[in-house]
Protein backbone atom coordinates (compact mmCIF):
# COMPACT_ATOMS: atom_id res chain seq x y z
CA UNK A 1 58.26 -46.96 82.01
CA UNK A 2 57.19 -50.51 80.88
CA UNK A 3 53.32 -49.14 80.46
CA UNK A 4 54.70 -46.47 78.86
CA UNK A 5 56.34 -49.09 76.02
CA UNK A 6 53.05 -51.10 75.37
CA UNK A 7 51.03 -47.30 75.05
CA UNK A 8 53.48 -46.18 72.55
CA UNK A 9 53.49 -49.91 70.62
CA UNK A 10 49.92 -49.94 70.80
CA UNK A 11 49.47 -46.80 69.59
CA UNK A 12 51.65 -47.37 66.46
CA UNK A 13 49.64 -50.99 65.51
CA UNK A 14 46.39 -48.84 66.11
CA UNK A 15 46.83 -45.88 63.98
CA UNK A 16 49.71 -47.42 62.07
CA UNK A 17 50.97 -45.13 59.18
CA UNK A 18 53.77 -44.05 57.16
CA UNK A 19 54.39 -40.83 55.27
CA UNK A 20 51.73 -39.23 53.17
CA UNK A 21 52.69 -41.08 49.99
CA UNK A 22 53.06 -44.20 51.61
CA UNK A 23 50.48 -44.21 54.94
CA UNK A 24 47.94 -46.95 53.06
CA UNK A 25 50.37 -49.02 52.57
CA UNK A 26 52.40 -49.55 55.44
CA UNK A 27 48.70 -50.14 57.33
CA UNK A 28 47.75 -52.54 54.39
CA UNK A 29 51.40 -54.46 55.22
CA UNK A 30 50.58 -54.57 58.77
CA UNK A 31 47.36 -56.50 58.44
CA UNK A 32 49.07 -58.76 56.38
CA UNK A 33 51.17 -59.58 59.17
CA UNK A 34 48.51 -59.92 61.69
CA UNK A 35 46.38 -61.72 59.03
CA UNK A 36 49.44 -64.26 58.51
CA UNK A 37 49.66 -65.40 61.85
CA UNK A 38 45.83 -65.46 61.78
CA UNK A 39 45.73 -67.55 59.01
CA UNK A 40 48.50 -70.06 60.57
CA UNK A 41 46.86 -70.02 63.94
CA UNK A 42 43.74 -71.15 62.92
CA UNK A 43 45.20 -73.68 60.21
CA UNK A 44 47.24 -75.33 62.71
CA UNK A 45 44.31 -75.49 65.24
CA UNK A 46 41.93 -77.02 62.91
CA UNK A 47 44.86 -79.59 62.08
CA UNK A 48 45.41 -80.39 65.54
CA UNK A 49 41.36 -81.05 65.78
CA UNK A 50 40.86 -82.74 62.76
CA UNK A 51 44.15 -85.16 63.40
CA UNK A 52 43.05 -85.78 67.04
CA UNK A 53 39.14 -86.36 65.90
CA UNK A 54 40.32 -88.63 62.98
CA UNK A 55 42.69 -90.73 65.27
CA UNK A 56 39.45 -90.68 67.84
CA UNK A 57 37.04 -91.68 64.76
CA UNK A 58 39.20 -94.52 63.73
CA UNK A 59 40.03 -96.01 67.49
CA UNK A 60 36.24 -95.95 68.08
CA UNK A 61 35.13 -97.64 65.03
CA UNK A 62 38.27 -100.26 65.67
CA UNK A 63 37.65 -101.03 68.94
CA UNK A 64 34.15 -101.10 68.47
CA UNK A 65 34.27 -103.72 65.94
CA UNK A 66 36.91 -105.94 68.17
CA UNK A 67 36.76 -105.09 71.49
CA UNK A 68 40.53 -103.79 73.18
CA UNK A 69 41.59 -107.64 73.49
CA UNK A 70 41.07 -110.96 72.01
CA UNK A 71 41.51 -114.25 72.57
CA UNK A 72 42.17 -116.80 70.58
CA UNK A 73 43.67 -120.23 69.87
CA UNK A 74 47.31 -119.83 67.98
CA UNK A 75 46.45 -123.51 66.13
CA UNK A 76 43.77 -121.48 64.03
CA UNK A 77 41.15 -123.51 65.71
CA UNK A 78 37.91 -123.22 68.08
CA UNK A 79 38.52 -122.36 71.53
CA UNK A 80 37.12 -125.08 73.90
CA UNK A 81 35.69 -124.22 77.54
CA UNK A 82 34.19 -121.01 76.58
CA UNK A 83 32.35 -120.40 79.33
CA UNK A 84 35.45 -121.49 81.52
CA UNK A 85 37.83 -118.95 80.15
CA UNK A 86 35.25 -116.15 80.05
CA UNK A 87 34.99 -116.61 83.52
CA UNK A 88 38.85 -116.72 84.16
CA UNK A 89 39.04 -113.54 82.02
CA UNK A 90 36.50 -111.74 83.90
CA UNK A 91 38.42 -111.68 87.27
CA UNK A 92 41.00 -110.06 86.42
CA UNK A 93 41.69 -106.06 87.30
CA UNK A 94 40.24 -104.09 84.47
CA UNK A 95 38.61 -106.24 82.40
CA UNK A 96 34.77 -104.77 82.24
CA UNK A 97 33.14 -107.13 79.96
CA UNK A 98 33.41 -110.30 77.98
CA UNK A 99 32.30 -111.62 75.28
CA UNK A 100 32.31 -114.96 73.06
CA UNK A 101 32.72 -114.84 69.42
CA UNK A 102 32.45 -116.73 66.26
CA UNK A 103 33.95 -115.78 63.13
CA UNK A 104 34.03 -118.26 59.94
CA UNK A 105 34.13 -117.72 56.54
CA UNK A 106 30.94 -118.63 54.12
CA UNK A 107 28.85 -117.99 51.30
CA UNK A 108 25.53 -115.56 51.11
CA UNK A 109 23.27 -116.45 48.37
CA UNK A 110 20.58 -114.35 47.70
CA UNK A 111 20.19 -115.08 43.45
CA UNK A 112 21.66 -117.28 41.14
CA UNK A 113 23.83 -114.31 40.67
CA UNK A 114 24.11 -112.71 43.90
CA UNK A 115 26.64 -114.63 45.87
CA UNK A 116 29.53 -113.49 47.67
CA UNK A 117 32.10 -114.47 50.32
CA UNK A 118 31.42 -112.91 53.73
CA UNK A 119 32.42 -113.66 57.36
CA UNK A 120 30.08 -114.86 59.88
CA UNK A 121 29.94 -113.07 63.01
CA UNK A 122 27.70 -115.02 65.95
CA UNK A 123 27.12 -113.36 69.30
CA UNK A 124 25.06 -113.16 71.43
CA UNK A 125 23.91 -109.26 70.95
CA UNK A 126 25.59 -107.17 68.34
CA UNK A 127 28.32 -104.81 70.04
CA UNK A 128 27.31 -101.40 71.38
CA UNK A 129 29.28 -99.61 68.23
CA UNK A 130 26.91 -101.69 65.39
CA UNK A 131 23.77 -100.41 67.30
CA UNK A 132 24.37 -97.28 66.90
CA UNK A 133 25.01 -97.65 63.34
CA UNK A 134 22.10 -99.50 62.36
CA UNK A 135 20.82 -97.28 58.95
CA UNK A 136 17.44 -99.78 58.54
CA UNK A 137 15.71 -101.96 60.32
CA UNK A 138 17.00 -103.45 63.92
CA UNK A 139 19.91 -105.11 65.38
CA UNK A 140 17.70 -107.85 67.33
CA UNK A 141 19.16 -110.82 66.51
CA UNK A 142 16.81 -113.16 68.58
CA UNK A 143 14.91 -115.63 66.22
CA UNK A 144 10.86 -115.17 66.63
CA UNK A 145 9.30 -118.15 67.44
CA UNK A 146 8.31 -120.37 64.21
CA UNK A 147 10.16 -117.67 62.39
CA UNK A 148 13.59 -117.50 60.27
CA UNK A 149 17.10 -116.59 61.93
CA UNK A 150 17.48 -112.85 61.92
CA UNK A 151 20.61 -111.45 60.43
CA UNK A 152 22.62 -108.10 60.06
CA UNK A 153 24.23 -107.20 57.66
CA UNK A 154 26.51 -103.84 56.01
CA UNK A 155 24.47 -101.28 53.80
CA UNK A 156 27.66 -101.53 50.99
CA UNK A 157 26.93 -105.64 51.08
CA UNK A 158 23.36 -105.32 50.84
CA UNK A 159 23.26 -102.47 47.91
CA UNK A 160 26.12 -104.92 45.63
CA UNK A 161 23.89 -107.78 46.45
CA UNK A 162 20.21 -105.90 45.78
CA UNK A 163 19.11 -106.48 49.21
CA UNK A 164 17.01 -104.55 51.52
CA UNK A 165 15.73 -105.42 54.83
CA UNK A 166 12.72 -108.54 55.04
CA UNK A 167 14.57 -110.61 52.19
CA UNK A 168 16.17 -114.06 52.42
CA UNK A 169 19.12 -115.47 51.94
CA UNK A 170 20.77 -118.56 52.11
CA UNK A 171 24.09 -119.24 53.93
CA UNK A 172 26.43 -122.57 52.86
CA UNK A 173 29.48 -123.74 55.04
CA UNK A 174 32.12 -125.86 53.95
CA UNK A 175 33.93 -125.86 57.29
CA UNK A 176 35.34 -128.81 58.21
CA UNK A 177 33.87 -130.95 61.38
CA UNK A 178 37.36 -132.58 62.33
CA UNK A 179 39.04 -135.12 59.65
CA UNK A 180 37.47 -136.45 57.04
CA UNK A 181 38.64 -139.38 54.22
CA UNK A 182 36.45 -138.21 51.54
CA UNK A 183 36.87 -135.35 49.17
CA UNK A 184 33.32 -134.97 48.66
CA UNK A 185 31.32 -132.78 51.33
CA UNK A 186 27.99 -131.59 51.70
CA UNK A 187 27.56 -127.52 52.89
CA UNK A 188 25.92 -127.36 55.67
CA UNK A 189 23.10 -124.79 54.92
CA UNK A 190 20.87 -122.39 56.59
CA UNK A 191 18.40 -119.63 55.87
CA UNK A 192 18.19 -116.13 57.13
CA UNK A 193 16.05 -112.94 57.33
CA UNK A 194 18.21 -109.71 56.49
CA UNK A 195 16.08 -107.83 59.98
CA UNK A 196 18.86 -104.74 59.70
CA UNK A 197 21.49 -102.44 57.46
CA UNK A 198 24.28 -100.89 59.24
CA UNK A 199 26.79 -98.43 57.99
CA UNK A 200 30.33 -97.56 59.93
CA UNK A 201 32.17 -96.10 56.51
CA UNK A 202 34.97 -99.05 57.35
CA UNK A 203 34.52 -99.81 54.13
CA UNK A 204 36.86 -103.50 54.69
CA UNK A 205 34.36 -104.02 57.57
CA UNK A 206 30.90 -103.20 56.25
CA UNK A 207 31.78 -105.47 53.02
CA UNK A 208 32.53 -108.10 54.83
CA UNK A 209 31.07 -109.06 58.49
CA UNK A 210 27.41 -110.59 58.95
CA UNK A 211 25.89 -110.86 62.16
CA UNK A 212 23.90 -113.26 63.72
CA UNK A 213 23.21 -114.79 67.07
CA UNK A 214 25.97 -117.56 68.32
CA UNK A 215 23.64 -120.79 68.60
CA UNK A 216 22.79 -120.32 64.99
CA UNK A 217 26.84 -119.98 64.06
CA UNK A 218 27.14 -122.64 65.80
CA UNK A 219 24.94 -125.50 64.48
CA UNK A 220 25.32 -124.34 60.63
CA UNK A 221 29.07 -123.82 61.50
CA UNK A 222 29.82 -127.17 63.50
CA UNK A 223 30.65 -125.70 66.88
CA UNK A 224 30.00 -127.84 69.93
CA UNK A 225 28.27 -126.20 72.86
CA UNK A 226 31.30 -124.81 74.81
CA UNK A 227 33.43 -123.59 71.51
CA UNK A 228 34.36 -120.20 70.25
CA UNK A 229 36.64 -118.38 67.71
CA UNK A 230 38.06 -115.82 70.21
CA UNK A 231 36.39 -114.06 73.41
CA UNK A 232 36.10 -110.59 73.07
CA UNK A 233 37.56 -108.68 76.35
CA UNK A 234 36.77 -104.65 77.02
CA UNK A 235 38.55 -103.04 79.96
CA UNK A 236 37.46 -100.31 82.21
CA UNK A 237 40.92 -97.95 81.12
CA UNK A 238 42.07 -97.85 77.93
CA UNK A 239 45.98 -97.30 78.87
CA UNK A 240 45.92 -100.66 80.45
CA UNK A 241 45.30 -103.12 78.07
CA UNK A 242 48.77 -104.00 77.37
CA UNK A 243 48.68 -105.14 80.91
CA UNK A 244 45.65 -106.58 80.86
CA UNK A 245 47.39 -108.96 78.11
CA UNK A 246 49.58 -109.98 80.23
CA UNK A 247 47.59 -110.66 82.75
CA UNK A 248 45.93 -113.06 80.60
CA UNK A 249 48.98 -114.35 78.98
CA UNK A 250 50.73 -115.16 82.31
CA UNK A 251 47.28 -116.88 83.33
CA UNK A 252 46.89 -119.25 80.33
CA UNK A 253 49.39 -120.64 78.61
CA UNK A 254 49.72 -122.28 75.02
CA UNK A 255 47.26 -122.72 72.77
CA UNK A 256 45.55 -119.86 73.99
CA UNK A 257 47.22 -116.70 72.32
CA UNK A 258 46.05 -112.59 73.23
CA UNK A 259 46.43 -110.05 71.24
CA UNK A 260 45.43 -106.25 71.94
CA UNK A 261 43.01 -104.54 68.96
CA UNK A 262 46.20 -102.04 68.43
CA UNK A 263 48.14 -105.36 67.38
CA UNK A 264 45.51 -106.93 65.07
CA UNK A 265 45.32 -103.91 63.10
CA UNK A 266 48.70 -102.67 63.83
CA UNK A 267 49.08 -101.41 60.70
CA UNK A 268 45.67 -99.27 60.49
CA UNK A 269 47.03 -97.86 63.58
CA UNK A 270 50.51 -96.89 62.47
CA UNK A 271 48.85 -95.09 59.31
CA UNK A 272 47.07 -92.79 61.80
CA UNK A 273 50.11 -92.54 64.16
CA UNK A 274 51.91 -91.49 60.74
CA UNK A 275 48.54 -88.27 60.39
CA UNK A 276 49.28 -87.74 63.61
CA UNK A 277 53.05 -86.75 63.59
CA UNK A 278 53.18 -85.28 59.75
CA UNK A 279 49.92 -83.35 59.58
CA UNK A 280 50.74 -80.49 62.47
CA UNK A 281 54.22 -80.57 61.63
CA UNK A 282 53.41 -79.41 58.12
CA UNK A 283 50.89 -77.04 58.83
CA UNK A 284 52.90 -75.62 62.11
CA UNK A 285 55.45 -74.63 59.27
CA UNK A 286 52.38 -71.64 58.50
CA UNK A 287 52.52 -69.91 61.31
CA UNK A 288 56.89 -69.92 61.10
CA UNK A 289 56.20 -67.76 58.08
CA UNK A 290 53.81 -65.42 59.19
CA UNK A 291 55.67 -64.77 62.52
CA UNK A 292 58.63 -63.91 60.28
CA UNK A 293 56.86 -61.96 58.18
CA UNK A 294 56.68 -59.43 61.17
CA UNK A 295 60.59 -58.66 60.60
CA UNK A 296 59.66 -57.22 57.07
CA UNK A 297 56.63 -55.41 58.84
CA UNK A 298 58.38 -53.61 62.13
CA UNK A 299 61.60 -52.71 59.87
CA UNK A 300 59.43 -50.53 57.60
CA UNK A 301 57.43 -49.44 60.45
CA UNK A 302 61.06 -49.11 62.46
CA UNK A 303 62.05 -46.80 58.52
CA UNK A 304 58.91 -45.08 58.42
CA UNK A 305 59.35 -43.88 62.36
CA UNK A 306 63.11 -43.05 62.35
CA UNK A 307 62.42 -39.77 63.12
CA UNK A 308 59.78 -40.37 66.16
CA UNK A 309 62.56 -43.00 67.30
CA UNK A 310 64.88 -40.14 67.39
CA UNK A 311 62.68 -37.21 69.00
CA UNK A 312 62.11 -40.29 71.96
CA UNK A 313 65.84 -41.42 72.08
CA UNK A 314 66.79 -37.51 72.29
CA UNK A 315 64.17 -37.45 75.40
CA UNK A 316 65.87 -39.67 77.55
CA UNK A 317 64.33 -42.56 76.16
CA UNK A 318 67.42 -45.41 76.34
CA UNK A 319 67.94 -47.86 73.72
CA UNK A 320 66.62 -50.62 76.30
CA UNK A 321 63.60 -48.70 75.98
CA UNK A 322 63.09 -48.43 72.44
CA UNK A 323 63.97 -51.73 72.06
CA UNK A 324 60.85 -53.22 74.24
CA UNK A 325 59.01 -50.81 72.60
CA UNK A 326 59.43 -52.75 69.04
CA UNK A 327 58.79 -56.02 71.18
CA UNK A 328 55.98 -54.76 72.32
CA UNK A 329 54.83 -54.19 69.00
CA UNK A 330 55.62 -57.53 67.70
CA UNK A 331 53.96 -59.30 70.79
CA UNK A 332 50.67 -56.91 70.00
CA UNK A 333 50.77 -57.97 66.25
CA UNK A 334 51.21 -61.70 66.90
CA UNK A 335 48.78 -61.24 69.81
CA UNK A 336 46.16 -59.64 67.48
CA UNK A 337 46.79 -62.50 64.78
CA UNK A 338 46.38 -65.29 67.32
CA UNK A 339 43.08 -64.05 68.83
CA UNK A 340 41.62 -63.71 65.56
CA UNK A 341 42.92 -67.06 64.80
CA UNK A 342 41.78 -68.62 67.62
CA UNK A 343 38.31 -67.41 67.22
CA UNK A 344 38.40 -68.14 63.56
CA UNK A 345 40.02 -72.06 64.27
CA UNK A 346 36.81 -72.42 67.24
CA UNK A 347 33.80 -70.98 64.77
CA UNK A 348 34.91 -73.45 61.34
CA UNK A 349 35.64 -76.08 64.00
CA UNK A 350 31.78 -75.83 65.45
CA UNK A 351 30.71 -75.48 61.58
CA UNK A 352 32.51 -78.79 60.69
CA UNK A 353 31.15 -80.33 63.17
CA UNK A 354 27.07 -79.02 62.99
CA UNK A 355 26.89 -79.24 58.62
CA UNK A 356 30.49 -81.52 57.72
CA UNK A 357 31.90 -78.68 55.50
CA UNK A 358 34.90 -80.78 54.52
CA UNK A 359 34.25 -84.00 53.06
CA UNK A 360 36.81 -87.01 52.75
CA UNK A 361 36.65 -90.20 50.17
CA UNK A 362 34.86 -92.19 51.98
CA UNK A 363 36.66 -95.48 50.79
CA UNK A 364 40.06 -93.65 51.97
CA UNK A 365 39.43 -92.42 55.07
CA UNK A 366 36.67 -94.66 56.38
CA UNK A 367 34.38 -91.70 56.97
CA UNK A 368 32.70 -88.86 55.11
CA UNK A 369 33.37 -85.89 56.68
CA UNK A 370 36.45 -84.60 58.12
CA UNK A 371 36.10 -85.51 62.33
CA UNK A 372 36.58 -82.79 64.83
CA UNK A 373 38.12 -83.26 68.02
CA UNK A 374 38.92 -79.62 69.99
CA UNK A 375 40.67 -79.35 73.09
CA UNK A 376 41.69 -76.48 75.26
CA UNK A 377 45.28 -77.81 75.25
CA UNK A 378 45.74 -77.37 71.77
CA UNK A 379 44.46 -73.65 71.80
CA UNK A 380 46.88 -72.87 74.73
CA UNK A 381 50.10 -74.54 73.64
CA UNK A 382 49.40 -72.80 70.00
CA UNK A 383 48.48 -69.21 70.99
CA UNK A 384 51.72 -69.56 73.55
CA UNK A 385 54.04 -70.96 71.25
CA UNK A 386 52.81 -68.21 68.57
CA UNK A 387 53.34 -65.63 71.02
CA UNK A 388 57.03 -66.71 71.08
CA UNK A 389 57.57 -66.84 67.67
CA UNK A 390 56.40 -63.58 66.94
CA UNK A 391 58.44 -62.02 69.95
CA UNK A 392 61.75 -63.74 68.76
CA UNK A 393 60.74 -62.34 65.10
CA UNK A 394 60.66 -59.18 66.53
CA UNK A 395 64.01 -58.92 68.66
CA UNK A 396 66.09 -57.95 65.34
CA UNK A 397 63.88 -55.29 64.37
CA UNK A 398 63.98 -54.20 67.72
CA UNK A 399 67.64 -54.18 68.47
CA UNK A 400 68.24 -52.21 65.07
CA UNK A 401 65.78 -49.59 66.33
CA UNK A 402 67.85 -49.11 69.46
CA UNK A 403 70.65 -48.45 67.97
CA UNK A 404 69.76 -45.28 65.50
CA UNK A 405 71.76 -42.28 66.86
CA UNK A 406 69.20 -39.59 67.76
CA UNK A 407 71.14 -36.56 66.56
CA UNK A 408 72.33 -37.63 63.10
CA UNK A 409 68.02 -38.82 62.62
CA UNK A 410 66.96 -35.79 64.14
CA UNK A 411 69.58 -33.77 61.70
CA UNK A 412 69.07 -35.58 58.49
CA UNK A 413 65.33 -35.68 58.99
C-alpha cells in the first residue's frame, strides 16, 4: 500500500493539473512551491558557506599576523631572557613553534611631506601568512652585505606615502633607553630599503605594521641582546590554546603575562561570532516560508482533486491512506525544491569561489570578495531539516483530505 501512496503523489506533482479553466495555473502554483524551498535551500546554504568562510578568512589573517599566543611583560616593558623563555615555552605539550618579537612605535620618513606613524615589527623571518601575501618584491629581510636594511612594508602604506619597492626611507625612534634627566633627546635613526609590498585587506594591519629583521629593531630601538616585546607561540591544535595558556601561566609567574590571539582581538572575534549566529538565523527564516507555502499549494491541489479523493476513498482507500498520500506529496515537493537547491547553493558556491561574484567593502570586511567555506554537514543538516518542514507543512492539508466523505464528493461532483 505505502508504494502505492508515493505512485499516486508522484503522479499528481508530475502531471499536476486542475480543471480545464484552471490546469496552468495550479501547475504554475506548484513550481512556486518547489521553487520557494529552492530558493531558501540554496540561500541558506550559501549563508552557512559564506559565514563559515568569512569566520575562516578572518581567524587566518588574525592568527597569522599574531600567532595563537603571546607573551608579554604586564609592566609594558621588554621581556628579558629571550632566548631563556623561548626555550621554556617550547617544551611544553602543543606548542609547535616560537618566535621572538619586537614591536615599537616610530616614524617613516620618506619626503619632507611623507611621514607617518607606523609600528615596527623585527623578526627574524616574516610569518608564513605575510609571505604569502607579498604583492611586489620579496619578504627577505636579510641585509646584503655593504647594503641598506631591507624592509616590508603594506601596499595601502606605501600607495599614501608614494612608495614603491627599491626606495628609501628613514626611520626615527624616540624610545626611551631607561631614565633620563633631560627633556631634550636625540632620535635614534636608521635607513631602510622598501625590498617588498604586501597586501592582507586588514586594512588596521596593512596601515600600520613594518617589518624588518630583529637585530636591526634592536640597535635603532635600544634593545639589549636577550630582549623582546612578546614571543610569539603557535600550537600544533588549535582547540588547545586556552590550555596551552595555562600551561605557560602556571610556569611563569608575574611580570610575564599570556594572552591567547582570541583575547587580544576579542572584540574582532565577537563581531564574527555575532555573523555567525544572526546571518543563518535570518536567512533560515526563507526556507520557513516556502515550506509553508506548500499548505496553500496541496489545499488547492487537495480542492482541485476532491473528486479523485472520493472515487479512491469509495475504493477502499482509508483515510490513513489518503492522508500519506498528501504527505507524500509534500515530502516530493520539498524533496524536489531541496535538490534543486542544493545543486543550485554547490554551482554559485564553486562560481564565488573560481571569479569572486560577490564583492564586499574592502575597508569593512577586511577582504574583497565574499569567502566560501562548503561543508557536507551543512548540506545534510539543511536538506534534512527542509525535509521536515515541508512534511509538517503538509500534515494539515493532509488530514483535511482524509476526512472528505466519499459519497456526498462523489454525489455533488
Amino acid at each position: 500500500m505505502a508504494s502505492f501512496e508515493r505512485f499516486a503523489s508522484l503522479r499528481y506533482l508530475v502531471g499536476v493539473r486542475g480543471r480545464k479553466e484552471g490546469q496552468r495555473f495550479l501547475r504554475f502554483i506548484t513550481y512556486v512551491a518547489i521553487g520557494g524551498v529552492a530558493v531558501g535551500v540554496a540561500a541558506l546554504l550559501l549563508a552557512l558557506a559564506i559565514v563559515r568562510g568569512f569566520s575562516k578568512e578572518i581567524e587566518k589573517k588574525i592568527v597569522g599576523f599574531g600567532s595563537h599566543i603571546q607573551v608579554e611583560n604586564m609592566r609594558d616593558e621588554p621581556l628579558d631572557d629571550a632566548n631563556q623563555l623561548m626555550h621554556g615555552i617550547a617544551q611544553l605539550e602543543y606548542v609547535e613553534e616560537t618566535a621572538e618579537v619586537i614591536n615599537e612605535f616610530v616614524l617613516l620618513r620618506y619626503s619632507e611631506q611623507a611621514i607617518e606613524g607606523v609600528v615596527l615589527w623585527g623578526t627574524a623571518r616574516v610569518p608564513r601568512f605575510m609571505e604569502a601575501n607579498i604583492l611586489e618584491g620579496t619578504g627577505d629581510l636579510a641585509q646584503p652585505p655593504g647594503g641598506i636594511q631591507p624592509m616590508l612594508i603594506g601596499k595601502q602604506l606605501a600607495n599614501r606615502l608614494g612608495l614603491s619597492v627599491g626606495e628609501r626611507v628613514t626611520v626615527f625612534s624616540m624610545r626611551e633607553n631607561g631614565p633620563s634627566m633631560s627633556t631634550l633627546r636625540r632620535p635614534r635613526v636608521k635607513q631602510y630599503q622598501i625590498v617588498g609590498l604586501y597586501e592582507t585587506s586588514l586594512a588596521n594591519f596593512d596601515e600600520q605594521f613594518v617589518f624588518t629583521e630583529i637585530a636591526s629593531a634592536r640597535q635603532l630601538l635600544g634593545y639589549s641582546e636577550n630582549q623582546v616585546t612578546r614571543i610569539d607561540v603557535s600550537v600544533s591544535d588549535v582547540q588547545q590554546v586556552d590550555q596551552t595558556v595555562s600551561a605557560i601561566e602556571e610556569k611563569y609567574s608575574v611580570p610575564v603575562m599570556v594572552r591567547s590571539i582570541y583575547e587580544v582581538y576579542r572584540g574582532l572575534f565577537a563581531w564574527v561570532r555575532l555573523q555567525e549566529s544572526i546571518i543563518p538565523l535570518v536567512i533560515s527564516v526563507i526556507v520557513l516560508v516556502a515550506a509553508f507555502n506548500i499548505i496553500g499549494t496541496l489545499l488547492m491541489i487537495i480542492l482541485e482533486k476532491t473528486a479523485e479523493i472520493g472515487i479512491l476513498s469509495s475504493m477502499g482507500a482509508s483515510p490513513k491512506v489518503i492522508k500519506r498520500l498528501f504527505l507524500w506529496l509534500g515530502v516530493f515537493v520539498g524533496g524536489t525544491g531541496a535538490s534543486i537547491g542544493m545543486v543550485l547553493a554547490l554551482f554559485l558556491a564553486l562560481l564565488q569561489k573560481k571569479y569572486g561574484i560577490i564583492p564586499l567593502p574592502e575597508e569593512a570586511y577586511y577582504m574583497k570578495t565574499a569567502p566560501v567555506d562548503l561543508a557536507l554537514f551543512d548540506f545534510a543538516i539543511v536538506s534534512v531539516l527542509a525535509l521536515l518542514l515541508c512534511m509538517a507543512a503538509s500534515y494539515f492539508p493532509a488530514r483535511f483530505a482524509a476526512r472528505i466523505e466519499p459519497l456526498r464528493v462523489i454525489r455533488f461532483r
